[in-house]
C-alpha atoms as a PDB file:
ATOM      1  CA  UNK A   1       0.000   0.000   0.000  1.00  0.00           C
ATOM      2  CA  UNK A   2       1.350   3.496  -0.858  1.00  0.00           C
ATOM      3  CA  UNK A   3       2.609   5.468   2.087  1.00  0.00           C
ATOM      4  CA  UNK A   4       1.293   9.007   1.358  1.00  0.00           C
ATOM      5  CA  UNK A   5       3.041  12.653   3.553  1.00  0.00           C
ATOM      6  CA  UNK A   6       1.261  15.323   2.881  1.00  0.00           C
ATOM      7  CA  UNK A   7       2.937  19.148   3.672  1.00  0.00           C
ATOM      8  CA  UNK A   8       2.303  22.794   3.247  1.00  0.00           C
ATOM      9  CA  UNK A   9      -0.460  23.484   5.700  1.00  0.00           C
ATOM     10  CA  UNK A  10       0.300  26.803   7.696  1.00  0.00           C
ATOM     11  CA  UNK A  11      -1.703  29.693   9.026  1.00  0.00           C
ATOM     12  CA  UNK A  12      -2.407  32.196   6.109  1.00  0.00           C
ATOM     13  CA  UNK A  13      -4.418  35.522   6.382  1.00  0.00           C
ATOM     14  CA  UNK A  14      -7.697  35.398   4.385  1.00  0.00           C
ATOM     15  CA  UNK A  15      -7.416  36.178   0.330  1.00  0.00           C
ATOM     16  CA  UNK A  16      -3.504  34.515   0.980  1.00  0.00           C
ATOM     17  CA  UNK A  17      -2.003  31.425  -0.773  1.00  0.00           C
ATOM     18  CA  UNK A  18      -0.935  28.540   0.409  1.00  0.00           C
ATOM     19  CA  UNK A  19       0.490  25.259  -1.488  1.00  0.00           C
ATOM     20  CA  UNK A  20      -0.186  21.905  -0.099  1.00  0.00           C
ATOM     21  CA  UNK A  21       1.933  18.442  -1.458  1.00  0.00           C
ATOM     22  CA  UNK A  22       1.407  15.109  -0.772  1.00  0.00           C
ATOM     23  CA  UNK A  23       4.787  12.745  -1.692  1.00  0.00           C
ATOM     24  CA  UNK A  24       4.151   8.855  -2.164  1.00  0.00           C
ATOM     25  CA  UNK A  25       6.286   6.449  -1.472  1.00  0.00           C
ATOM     26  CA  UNK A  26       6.152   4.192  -4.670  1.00  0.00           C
ATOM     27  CA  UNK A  27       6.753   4.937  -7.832  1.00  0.00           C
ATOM     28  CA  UNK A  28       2.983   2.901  -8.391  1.00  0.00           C
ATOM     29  CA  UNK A  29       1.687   6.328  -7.730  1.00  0.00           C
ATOM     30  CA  UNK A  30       1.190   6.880 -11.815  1.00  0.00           C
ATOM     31  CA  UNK A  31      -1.669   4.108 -11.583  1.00  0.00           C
ATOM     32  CA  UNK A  32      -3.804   5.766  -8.832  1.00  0.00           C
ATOM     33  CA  UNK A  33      -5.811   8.704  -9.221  1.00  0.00           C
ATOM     34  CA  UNK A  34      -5.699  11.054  -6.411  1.00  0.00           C
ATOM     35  CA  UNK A  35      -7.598  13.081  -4.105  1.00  0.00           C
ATOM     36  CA  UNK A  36      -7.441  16.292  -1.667  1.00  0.00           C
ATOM     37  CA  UNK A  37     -10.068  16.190   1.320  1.00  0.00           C
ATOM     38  CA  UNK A  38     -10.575  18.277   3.995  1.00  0.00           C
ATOM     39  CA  UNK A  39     -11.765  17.977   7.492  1.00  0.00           C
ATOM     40  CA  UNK A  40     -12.657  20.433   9.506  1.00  0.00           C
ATOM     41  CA  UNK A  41     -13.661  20.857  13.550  1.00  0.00           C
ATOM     42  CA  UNK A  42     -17.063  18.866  14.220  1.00  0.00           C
ATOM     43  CA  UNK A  43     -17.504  18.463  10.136  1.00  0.00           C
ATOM     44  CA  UNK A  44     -17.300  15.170   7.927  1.00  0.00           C
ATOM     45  CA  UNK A  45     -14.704  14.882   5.351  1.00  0.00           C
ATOM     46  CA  UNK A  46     -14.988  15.766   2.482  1.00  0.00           C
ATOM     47  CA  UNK A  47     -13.348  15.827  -1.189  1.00  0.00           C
ATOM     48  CA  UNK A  48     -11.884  18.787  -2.256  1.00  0.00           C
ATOM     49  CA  UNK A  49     -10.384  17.997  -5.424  1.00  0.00           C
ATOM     50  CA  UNK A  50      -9.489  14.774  -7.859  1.00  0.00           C
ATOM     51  CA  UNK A  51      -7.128  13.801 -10.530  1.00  0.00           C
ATOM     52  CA  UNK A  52      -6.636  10.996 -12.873  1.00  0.00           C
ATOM     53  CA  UNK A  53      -3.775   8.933 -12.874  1.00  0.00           C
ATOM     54  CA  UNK A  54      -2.966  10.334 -16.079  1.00  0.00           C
ATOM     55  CA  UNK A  55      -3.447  13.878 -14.678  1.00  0.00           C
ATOM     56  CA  UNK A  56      -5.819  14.580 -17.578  1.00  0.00           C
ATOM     57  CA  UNK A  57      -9.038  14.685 -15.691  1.00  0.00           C
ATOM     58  CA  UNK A  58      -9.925  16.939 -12.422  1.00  0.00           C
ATOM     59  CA  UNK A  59     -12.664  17.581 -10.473  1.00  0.00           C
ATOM     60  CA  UNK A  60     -13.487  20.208  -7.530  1.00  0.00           C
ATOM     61  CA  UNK A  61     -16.335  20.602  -5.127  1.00  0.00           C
ATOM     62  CA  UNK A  62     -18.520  23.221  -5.761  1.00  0.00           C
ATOM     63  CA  UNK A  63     -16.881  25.059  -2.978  1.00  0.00           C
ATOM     64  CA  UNK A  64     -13.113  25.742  -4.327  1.00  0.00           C
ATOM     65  CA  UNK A  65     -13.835  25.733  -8.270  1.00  0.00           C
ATOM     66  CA  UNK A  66     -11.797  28.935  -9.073  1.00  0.00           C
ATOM     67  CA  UNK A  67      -9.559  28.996  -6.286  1.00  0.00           C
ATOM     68  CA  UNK A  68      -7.976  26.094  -5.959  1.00  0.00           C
ATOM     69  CA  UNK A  69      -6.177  23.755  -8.332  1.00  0.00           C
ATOM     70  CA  UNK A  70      -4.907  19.977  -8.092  1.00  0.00           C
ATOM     71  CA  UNK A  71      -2.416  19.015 -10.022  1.00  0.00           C
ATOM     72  CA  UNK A  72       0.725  16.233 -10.339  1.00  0.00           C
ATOM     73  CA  UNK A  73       3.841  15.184 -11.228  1.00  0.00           C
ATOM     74  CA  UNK A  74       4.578  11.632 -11.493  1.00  0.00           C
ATOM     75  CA  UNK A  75       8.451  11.659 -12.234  1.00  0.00           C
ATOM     76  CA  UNK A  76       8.424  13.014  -8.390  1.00  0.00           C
ATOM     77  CA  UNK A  77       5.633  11.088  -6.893  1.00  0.00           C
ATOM     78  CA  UNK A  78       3.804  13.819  -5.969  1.00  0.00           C
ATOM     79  CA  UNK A  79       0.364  15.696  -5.986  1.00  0.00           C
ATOM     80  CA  UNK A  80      -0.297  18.993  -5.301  1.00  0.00           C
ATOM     81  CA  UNK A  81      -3.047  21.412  -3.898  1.00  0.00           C
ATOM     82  CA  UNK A  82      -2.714  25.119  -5.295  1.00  0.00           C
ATOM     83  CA  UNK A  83      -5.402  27.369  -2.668  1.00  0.00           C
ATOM     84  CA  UNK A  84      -5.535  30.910  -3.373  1.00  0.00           C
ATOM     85  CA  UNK A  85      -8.295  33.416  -2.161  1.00  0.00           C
ATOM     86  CA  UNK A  86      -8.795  31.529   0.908  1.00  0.00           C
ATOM     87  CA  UNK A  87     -11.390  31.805   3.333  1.00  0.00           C
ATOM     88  CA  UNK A  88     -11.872  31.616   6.962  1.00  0.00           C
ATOM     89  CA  UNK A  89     -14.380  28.805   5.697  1.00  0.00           C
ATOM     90  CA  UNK A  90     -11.053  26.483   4.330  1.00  0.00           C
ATOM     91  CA  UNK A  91      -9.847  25.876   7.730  1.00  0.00           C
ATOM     92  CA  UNK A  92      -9.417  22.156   8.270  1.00  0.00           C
ATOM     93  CA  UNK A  93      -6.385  20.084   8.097  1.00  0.00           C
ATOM     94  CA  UNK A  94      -6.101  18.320   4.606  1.00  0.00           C
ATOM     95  CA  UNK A  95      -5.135  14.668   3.353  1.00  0.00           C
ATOM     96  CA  UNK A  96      -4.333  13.398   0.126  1.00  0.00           C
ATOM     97  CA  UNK A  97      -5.188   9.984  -0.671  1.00  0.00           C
ATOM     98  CA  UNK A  98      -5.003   7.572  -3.252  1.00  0.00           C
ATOM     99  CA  UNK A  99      -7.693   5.819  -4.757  1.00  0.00           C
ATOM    100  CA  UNK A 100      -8.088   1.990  -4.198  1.00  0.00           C
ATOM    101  CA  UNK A 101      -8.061   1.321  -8.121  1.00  0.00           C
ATOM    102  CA  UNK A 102      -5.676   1.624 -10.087  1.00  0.00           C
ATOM    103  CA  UNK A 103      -6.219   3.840 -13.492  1.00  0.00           C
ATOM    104  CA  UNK A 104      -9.567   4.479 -12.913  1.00  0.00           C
ATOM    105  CA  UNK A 105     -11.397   7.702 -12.233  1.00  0.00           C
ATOM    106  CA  UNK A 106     -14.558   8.922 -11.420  1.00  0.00           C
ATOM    107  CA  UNK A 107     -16.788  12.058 -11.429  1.00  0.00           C
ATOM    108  CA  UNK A 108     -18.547  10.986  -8.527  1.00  0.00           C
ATOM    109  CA  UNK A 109     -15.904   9.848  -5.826  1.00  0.00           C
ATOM    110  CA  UNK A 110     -16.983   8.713  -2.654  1.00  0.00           C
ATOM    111  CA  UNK A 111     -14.981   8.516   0.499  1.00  0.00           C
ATOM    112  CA  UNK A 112     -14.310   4.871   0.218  1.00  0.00           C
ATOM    113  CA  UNK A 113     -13.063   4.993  -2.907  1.00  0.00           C
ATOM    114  CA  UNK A 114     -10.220   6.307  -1.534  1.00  0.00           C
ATOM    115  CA  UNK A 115      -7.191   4.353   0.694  1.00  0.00           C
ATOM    116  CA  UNK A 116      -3.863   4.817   1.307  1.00  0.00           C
ATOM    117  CA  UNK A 117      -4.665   8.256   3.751  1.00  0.00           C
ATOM    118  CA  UNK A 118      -2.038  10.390   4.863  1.00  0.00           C
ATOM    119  CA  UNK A 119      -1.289  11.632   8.296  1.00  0.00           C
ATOM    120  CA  UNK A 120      -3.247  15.126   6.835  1.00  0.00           C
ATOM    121  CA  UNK A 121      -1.576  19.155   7.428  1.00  0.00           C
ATOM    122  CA  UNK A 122      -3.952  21.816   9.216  1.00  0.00           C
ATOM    123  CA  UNK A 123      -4.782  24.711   7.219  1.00  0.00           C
ATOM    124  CA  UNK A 124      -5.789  27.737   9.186  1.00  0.00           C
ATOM    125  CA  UNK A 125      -7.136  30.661   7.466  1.00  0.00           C
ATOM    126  CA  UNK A 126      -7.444  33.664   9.787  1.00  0.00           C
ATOM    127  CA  UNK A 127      -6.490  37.349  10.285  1.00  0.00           C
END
């Protein structure tokens, strides 16, 4: 099972930037399509953003289209979570994770379609 370390998280004023990454361990990260979720305080998890093995297909909740933007690079292992504009609202701490199949993708991910969690980074978005 890929071992997944996600960094970045940080305390950022609101309308700031911040970068997340989440490094795998094997290089059997290509296969999997990935997936940012967030969790905040007393809230369920939920998926952020998703990308296809292949990196040509992403999807965002409703919530972040426009200000955020996954992306990867498989020659380091890596996946990445661009956030800009953020709100108060994006507080949580953030995982990636991989999902269980490998080249496959889907529009609408659920939770368990996902293994492979990382230990997750807190974002904290406040002035």
């Amino acid at each position: 099972q890929v071992q997944l370390a996600e960094s970045g998280g940080g305390l950022v004023q609101p309308g700031g930037a911040l970068r997340l990454s989440c490094q795998a361990s094997e290089r059997t990260f290509g296969s999997n399509s990935m997936g940012w979720f967030r969790q905040a305080p007393g809230k369920e998890r939920e998926l952020v953003a998703a990308i296809s093995w292949n990196g040509r297909y992403t999807g965002y909740t409703d919530a972040v289209k426009g200000r955020f933007t996954i992306s990867r690079d498989n020659a380091e292992n890596t996946v990445y979570l661009q956030m800009n504009s953020l709100k108060p609202e994006d507080t949580a701490v953030y995982y990636c994770a991989a999902d269980r199949r490998v080249r496959h993708y889907s529009g609408s991910y659920q939770t368990a379609d996902f293994g492979s969690w990382g230990q997750g980074t807190q974002v904290t978005v406040s002035s």
